[in-house]
Protein backbone atom coordinates (compact mmCIF):
# COMPACT_ATOMS: atom_id res chain seq x y z
CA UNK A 1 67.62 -2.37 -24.59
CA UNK A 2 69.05 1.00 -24.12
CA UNK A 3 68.44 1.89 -28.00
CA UNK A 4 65.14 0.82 -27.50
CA UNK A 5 64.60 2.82 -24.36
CA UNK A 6 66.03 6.13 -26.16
CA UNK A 7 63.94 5.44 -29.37
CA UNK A 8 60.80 5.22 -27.07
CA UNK A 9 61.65 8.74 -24.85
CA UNK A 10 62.25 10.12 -28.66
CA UNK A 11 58.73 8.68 -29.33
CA UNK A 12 56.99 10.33 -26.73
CA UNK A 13 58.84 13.89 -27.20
CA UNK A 14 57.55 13.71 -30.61
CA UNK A 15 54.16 12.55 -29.85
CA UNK A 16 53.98 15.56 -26.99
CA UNK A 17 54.15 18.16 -29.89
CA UNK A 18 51.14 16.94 -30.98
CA UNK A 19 48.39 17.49 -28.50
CA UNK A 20 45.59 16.62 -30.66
CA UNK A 21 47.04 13.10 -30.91
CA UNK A 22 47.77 12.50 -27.57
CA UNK A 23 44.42 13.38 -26.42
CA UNK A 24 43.39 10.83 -28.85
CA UNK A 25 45.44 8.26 -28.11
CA UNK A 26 44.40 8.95 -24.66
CA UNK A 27 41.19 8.63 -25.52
CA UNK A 28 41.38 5.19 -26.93
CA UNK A 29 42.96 4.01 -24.12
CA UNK A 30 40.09 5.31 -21.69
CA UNK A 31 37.92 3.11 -24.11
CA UNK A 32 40.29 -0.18 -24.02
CA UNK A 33 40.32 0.09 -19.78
CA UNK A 34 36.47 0.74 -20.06
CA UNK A 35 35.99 -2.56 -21.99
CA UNK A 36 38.78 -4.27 -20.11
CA UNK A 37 36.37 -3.54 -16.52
CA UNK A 38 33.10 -4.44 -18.61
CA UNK A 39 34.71 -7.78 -19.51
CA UNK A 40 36.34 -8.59 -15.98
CA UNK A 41 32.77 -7.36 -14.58
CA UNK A 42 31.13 -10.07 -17.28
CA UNK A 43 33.32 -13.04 -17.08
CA UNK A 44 34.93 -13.12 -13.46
CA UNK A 45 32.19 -11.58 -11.27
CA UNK A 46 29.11 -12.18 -13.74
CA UNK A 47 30.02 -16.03 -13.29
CA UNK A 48 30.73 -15.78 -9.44
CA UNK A 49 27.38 -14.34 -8.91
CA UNK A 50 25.51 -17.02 -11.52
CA UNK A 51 26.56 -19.61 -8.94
CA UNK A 52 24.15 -18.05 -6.29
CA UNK A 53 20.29 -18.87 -6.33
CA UNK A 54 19.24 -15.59 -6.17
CA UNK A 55 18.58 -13.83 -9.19
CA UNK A 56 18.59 -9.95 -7.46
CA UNK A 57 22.80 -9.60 -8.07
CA UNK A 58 22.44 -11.31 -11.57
CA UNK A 59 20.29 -8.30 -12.08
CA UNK A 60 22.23 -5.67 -10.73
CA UNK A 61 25.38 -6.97 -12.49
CA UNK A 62 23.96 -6.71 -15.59
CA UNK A 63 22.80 -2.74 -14.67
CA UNK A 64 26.59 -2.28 -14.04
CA UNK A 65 27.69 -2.51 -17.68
CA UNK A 66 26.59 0.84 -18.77
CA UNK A 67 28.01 3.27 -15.85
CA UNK A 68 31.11 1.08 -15.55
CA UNK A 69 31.92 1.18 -19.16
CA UNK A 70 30.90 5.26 -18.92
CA UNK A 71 33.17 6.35 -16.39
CA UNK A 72 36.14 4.84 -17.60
CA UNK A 73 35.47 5.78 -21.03
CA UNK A 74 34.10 9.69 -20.12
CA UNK A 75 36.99 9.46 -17.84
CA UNK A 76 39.45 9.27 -20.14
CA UNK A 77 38.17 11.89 -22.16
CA UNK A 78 38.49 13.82 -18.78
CA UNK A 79 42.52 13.24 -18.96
CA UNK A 80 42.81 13.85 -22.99
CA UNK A 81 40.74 17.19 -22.14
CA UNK A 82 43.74 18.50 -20.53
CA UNK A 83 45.95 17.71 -23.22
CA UNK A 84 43.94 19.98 -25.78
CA UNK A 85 43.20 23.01 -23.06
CA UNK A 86 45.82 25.40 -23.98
CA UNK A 87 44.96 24.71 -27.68
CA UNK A 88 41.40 25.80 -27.35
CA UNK A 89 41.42 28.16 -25.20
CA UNK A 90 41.02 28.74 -21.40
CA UNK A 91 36.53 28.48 -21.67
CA UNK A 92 37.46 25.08 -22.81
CA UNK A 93 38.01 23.24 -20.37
CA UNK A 94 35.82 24.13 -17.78
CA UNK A 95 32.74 23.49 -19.58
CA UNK A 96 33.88 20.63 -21.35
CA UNK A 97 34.88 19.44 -17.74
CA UNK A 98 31.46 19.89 -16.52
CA UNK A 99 29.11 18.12 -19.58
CA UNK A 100 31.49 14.85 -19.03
CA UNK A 101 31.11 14.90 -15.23
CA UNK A 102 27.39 15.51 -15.79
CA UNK A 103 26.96 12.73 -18.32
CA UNK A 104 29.06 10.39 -15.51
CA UNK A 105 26.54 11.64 -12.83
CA UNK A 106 23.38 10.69 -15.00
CA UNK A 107 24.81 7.70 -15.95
CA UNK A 108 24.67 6.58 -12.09
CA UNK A 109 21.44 8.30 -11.66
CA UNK A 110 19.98 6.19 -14.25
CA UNK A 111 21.56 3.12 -12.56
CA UNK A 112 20.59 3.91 -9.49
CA UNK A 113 16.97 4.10 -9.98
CA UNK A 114 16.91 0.91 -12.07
CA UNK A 115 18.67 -0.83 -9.49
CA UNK A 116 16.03 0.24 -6.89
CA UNK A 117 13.57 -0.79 -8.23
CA UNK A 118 15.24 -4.08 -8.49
CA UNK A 119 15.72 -3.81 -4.51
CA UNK A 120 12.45 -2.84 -3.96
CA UNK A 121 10.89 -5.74 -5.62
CA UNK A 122 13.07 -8.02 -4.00
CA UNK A 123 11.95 -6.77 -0.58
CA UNK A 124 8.41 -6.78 -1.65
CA UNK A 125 9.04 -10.79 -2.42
CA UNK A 126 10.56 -11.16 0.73
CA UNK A 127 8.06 -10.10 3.24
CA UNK A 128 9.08 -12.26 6.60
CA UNK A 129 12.16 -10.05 6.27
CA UNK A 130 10.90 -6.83 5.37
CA UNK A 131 7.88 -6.34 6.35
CA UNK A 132 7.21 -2.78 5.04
CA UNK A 133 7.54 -3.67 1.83
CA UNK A 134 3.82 -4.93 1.34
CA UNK A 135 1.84 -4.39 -1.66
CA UNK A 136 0.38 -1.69 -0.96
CA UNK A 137 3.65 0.28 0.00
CA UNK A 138 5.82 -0.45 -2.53
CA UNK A 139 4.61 1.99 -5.43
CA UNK A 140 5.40 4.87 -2.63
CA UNK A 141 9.02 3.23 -1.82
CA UNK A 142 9.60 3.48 -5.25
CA UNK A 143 8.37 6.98 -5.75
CA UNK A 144 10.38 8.01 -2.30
CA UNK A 145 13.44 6.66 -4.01
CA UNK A 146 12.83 8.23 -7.41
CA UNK A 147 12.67 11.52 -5.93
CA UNK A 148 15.21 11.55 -3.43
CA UNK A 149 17.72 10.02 -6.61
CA UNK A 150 16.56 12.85 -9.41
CA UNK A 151 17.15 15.69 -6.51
CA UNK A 152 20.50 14.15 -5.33
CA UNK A 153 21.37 13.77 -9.17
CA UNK A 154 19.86 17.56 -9.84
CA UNK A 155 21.97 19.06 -6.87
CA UNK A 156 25.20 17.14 -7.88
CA UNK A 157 25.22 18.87 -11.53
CA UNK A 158 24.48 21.50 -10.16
CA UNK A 159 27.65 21.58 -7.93
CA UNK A 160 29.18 20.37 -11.26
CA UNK A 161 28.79 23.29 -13.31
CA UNK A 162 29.52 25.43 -10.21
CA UNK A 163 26.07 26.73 -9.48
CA UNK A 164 25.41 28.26 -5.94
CA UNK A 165 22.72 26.14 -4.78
CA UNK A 166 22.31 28.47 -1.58
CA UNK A 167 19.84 30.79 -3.47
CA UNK A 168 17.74 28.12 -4.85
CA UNK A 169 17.31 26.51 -1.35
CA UNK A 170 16.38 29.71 0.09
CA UNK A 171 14.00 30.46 -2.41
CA UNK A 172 12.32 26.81 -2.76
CA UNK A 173 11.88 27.00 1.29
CA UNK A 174 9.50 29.88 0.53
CA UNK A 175 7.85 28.81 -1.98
CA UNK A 176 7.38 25.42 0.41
CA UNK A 177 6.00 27.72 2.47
CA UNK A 178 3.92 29.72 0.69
CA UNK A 179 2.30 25.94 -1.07
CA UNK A 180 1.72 24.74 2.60
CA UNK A 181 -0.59 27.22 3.29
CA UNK A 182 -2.21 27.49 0.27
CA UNK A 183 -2.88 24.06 0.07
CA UNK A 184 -3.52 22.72 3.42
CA UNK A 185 -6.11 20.53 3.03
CA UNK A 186 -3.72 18.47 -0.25
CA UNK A 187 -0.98 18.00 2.39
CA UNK A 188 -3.15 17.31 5.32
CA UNK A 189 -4.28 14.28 2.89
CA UNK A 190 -0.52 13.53 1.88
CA UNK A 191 0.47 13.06 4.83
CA UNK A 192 -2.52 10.90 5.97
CA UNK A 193 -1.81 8.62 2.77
CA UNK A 194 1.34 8.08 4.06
CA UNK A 195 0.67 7.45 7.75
CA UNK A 196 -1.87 4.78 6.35
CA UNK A 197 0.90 3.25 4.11
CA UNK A 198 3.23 3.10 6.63
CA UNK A 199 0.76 1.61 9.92
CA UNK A 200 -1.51 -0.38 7.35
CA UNK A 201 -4.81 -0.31 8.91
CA UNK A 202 -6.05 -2.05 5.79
CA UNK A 203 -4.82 -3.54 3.09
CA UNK A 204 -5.70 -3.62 -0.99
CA UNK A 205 -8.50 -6.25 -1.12
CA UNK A 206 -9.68 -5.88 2.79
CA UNK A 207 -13.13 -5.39 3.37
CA UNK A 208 -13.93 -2.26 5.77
CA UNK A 209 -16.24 -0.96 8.03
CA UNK A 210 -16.63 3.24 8.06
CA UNK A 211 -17.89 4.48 11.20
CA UNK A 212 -20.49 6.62 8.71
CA UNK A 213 -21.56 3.70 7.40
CA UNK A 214 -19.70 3.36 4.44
CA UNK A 215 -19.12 -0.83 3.86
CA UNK A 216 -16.65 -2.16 0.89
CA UNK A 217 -13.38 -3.87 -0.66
CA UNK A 218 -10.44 -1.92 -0.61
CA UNK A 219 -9.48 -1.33 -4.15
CA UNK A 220 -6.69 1.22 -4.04
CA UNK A 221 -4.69 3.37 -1.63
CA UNK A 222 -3.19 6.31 -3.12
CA UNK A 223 -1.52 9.58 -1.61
CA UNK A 224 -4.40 11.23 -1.50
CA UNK A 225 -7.09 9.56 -1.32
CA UNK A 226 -8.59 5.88 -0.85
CA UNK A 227 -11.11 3.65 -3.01
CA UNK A 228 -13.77 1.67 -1.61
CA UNK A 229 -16.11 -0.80 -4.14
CA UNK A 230 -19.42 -1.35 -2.58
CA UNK A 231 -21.51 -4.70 -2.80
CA UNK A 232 -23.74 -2.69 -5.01
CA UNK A 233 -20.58 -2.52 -7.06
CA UNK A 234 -20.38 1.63 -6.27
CA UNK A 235 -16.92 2.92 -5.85
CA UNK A 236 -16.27 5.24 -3.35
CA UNK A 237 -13.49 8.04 -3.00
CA UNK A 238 -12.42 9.05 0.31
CA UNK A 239 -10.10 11.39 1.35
CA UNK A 240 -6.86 9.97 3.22
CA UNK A 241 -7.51 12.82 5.71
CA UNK A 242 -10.94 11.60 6.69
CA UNK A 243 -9.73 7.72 6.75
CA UNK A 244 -7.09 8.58 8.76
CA UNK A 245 -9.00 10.59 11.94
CA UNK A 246 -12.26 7.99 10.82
CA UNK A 247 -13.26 5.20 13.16
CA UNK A 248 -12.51 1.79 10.61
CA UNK A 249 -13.65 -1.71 11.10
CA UNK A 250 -11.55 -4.27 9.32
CA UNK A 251 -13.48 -7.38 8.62
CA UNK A 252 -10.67 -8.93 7.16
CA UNK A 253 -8.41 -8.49 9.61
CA UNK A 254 -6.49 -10.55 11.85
CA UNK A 255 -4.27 -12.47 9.73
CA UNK A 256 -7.03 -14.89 8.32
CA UNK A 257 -9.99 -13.82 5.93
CA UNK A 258 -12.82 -15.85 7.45
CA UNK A 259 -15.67 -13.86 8.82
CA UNK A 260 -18.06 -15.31 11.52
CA UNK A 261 -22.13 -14.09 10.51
CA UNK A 262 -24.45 -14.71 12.95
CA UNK A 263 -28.30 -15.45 12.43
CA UNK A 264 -30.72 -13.86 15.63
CA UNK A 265 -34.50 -16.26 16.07
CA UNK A 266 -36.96 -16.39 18.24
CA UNK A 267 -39.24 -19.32 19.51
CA UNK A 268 -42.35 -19.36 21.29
CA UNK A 269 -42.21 -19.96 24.87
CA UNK A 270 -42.56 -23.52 26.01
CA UNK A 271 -40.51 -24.69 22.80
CA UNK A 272 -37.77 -27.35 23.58
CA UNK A 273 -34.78 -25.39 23.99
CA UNK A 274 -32.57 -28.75 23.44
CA UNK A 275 -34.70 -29.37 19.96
CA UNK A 276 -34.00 -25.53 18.55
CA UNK A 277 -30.29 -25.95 19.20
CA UNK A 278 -29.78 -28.77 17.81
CA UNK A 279 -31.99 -27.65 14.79
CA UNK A 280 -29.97 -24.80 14.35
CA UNK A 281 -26.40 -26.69 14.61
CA UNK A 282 -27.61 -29.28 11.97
CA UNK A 283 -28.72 -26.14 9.58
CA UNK A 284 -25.14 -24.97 9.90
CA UNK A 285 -23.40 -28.18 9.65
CA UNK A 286 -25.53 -28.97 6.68
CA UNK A 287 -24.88 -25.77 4.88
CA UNK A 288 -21.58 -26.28 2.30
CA UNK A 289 -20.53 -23.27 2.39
CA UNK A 290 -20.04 -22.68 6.07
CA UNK A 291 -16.81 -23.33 7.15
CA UNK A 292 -15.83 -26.80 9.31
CA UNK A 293 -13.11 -25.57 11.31
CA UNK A 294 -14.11 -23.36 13.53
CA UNK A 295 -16.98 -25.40 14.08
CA UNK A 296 -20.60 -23.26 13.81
CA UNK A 297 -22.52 -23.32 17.52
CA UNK A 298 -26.08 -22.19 18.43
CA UNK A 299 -26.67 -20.50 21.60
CA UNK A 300 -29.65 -19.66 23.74
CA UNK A 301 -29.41 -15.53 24.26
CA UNK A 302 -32.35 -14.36 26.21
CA UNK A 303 -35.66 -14.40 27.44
CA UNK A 304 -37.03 -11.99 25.05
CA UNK A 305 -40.30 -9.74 25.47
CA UNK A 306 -42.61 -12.09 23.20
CA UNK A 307 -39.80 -15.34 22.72
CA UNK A 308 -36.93 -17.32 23.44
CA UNK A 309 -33.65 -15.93 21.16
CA UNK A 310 -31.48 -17.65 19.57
CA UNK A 311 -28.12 -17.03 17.98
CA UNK A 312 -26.22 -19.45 15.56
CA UNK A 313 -22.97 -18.35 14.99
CA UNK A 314 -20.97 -19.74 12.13
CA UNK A 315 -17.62 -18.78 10.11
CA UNK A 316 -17.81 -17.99 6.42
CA UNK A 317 -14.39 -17.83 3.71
CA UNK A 318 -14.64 -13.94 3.35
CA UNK A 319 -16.75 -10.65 4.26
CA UNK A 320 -17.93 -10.24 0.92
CA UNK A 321 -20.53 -13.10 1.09
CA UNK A 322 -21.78 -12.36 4.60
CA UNK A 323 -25.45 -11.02 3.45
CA UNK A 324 -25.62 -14.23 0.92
CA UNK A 325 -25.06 -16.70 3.37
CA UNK A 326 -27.34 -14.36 6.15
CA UNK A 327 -30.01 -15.33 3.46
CA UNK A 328 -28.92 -18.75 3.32
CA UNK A 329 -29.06 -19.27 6.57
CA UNK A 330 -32.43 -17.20 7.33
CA UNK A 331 -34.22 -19.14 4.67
CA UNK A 332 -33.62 -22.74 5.84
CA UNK A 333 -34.06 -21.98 9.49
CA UNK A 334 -37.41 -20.87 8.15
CA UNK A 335 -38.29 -24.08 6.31
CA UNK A 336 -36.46 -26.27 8.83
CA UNK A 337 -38.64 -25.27 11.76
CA UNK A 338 -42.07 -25.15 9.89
CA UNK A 339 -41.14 -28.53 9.55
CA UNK A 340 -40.30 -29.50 13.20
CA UNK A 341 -43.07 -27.47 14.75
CA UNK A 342 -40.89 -24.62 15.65
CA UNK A 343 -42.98 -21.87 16.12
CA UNK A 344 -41.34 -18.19 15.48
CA UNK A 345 -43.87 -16.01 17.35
CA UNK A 346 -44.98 -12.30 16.19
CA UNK A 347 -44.41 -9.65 18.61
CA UNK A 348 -47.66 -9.62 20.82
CA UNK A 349 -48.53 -8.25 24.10
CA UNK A 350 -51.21 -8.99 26.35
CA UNK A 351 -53.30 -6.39 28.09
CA UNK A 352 -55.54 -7.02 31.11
CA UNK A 353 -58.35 -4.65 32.56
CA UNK A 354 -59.14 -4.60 36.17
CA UNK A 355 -62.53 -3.89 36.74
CA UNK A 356 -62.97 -0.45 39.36
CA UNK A 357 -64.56 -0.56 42.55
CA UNK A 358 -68.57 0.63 42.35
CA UNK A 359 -68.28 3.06 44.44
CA UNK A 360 -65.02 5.02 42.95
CA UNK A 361 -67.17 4.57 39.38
CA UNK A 362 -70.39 6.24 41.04
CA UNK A 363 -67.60 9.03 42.07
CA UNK A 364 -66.29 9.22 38.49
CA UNK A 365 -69.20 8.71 36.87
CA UNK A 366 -70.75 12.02 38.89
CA UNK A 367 -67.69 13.85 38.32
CA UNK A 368 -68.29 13.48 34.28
CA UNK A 369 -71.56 14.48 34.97
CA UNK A 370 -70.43 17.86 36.55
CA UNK A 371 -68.36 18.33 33.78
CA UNK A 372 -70.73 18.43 31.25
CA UNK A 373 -72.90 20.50 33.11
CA UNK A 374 -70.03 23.16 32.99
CA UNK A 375 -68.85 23.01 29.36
């Protein structure tokens, strides 16, 4: 034992006047510990994780490979650098310190942002838990975390290669400065796109109201601007800062998509009132594409100037039928009360003349007189 204990201290003094070899063998053994933690990574946690039903840590154990394997291997190159400084010179090391720290730091970066968009996803799937992570805010979670990961990951190498980051965050607060009042309007709309994201007035596929007038599907929110398509299938482009100080109507809100429509007639006085509602319930109940449940209801309004108004009131699947099944609804009341004997009077008004006392038209009639004398 003790001749084998001299031969290996005899071993190493040798091997210690050769830097070049013990960086390498160094070297190699970064590599064997960086395969050694890819394979314990693989077999022992790879298979603890398989067991689970969720398929979110599968995924981020197999984004682990890469950066775990590249640390211990770059890291080992680290120690062998040190081996070889004196050899090649003082500027060695330094720099050759900072590219294999850099290459670590990207190597996470690049993890990082795989792996969130991984996490995002999985939020997005799982909405009773996260709730901000809808459809329509998960391209700008991913974006957020993009560039929060690329400047964390510029600022790091930075520090690497012993760069004072002071100036440059001096200098990019003015030009922040400078950009925010040149482009005022941009922001005001970034900043509205992101409000909007974040409170979700409306959704991708809502139907809205404008208070201008403006009436369509919601086909894409972006950061600076959101897309309506028309019925006349017309797609309009509104800017995030107008939709988010506008007054909106969302007709698909409230957590279902039905929409109630409601049809306004008028009868003639002295119609049955009891007849015309149940005319009207029977035109909704017969119509298929009216929805059951809630159940569609007539009601007697007014006393109008020239008839009696009526309102049915029924529930369709979605907004984006409403003036269809208006027409629907229009044309059979039409056709359903010529047939009962429904009449749907015109606007009319009745005028009646009062005949003037004789003697206040022998007054007038003299006073015309007088007047035509004079002119």
């Amino acid at each position: 034992m003790e001749s084998l204990a001299q031969q290996f201290e005899q071993w190493l003094v040798t091997i210690k006047s050769y830097p070049l070899l013990v960086a390498f063998l160094v070297a190699a053994v970064g590599l064997l510990v960086a395969k050694l933690a890819e394979l314990f990574l693989t077999n022992i946690i790879g298979r603890m994780v398989a067991k689970t039903e969720s398929k979110f840590d599968d995924k981020i154990i197999s984004l682990l490979h890469k950066p775990i394997f590249t640390t211990f291997a770059i890291f080992g190159l680290i120690i062998a650098s040190y081996s070889v400084a004196k050899e090649l010179g003082n500027n060695f090391l330094p720099a050759t310190l900072a590219i294999l720290k850099s290459l670590i730091i990207l190597s996470w970066i690049r993890f990082f942002m795989r792996s969130s968009d991984s996490v995002i996803n999985s939020m997005g799937a799982n909405k009773r838990n996260f709730s901000f992570a809808q459809e329509d805010t998960v391209p700008l979670l991913k974006n957020l975390a993009i560039v929060f990961l690329l400047l964390a990951g510029a600022y790091s190498i930075l520090v690497t290669w012993d760069i004072n980051v002071t100036g440059l965050v001096a200098s990019a607060g003015i030009v922040g400065l400078a950009l925010s009042f040149a482009a005022q309007d941009t922001l005001s709309h970034l900043f509205s796109g992101v409000a909007i994201l974040a409170d979700r007035p409306y959704r991708i596929g809502d139907f809205i109201v404008l208070d201008t007038g403006e009436r369509g599907q919601v086909t894409h929110i972006g950061l600076r601007s959101t897309r309506l398509m028309t019925r006349d299938d017309v797609e309009v482009s509104i800017p995030n800062g107008v939709m988010g100080s506008a007054k909106i109507v969302n007709e698909s809100g409230g957590g279902k998509s039905q929409y109630r429509v409601r049809a306004h007639v008028g009868v003639a006085y002295g119609s049955d009132v009891d007849k015309v509602l149940n005319v009207l319930e029977t035109i909704a109940k017969d119509n298929k594409y009216l929805s059951k449940h809630p159940e569609p209801r007539a009601r007697f309004r007014t006393f109008g100037a020239s008839s009696l108004d009526f309102e049915l009131l029924a529930w369709i699947e979605e907004p984006s039928v409403r003036g269809l099944r208006i027409h629907e609804i229009n044309c059979e009341i039409n056709r359903r009360f010529i047939e009962e004997n429904i009449v749907i009077p015109f606007p009319q008004q009745d005028v009646w003349i009062k005949e003037l006392p004789q003697e206040r038209s022998n007054n007038e009639d003299s006073s015309f007189k007088d007047l035509d004398q004079k002119y």
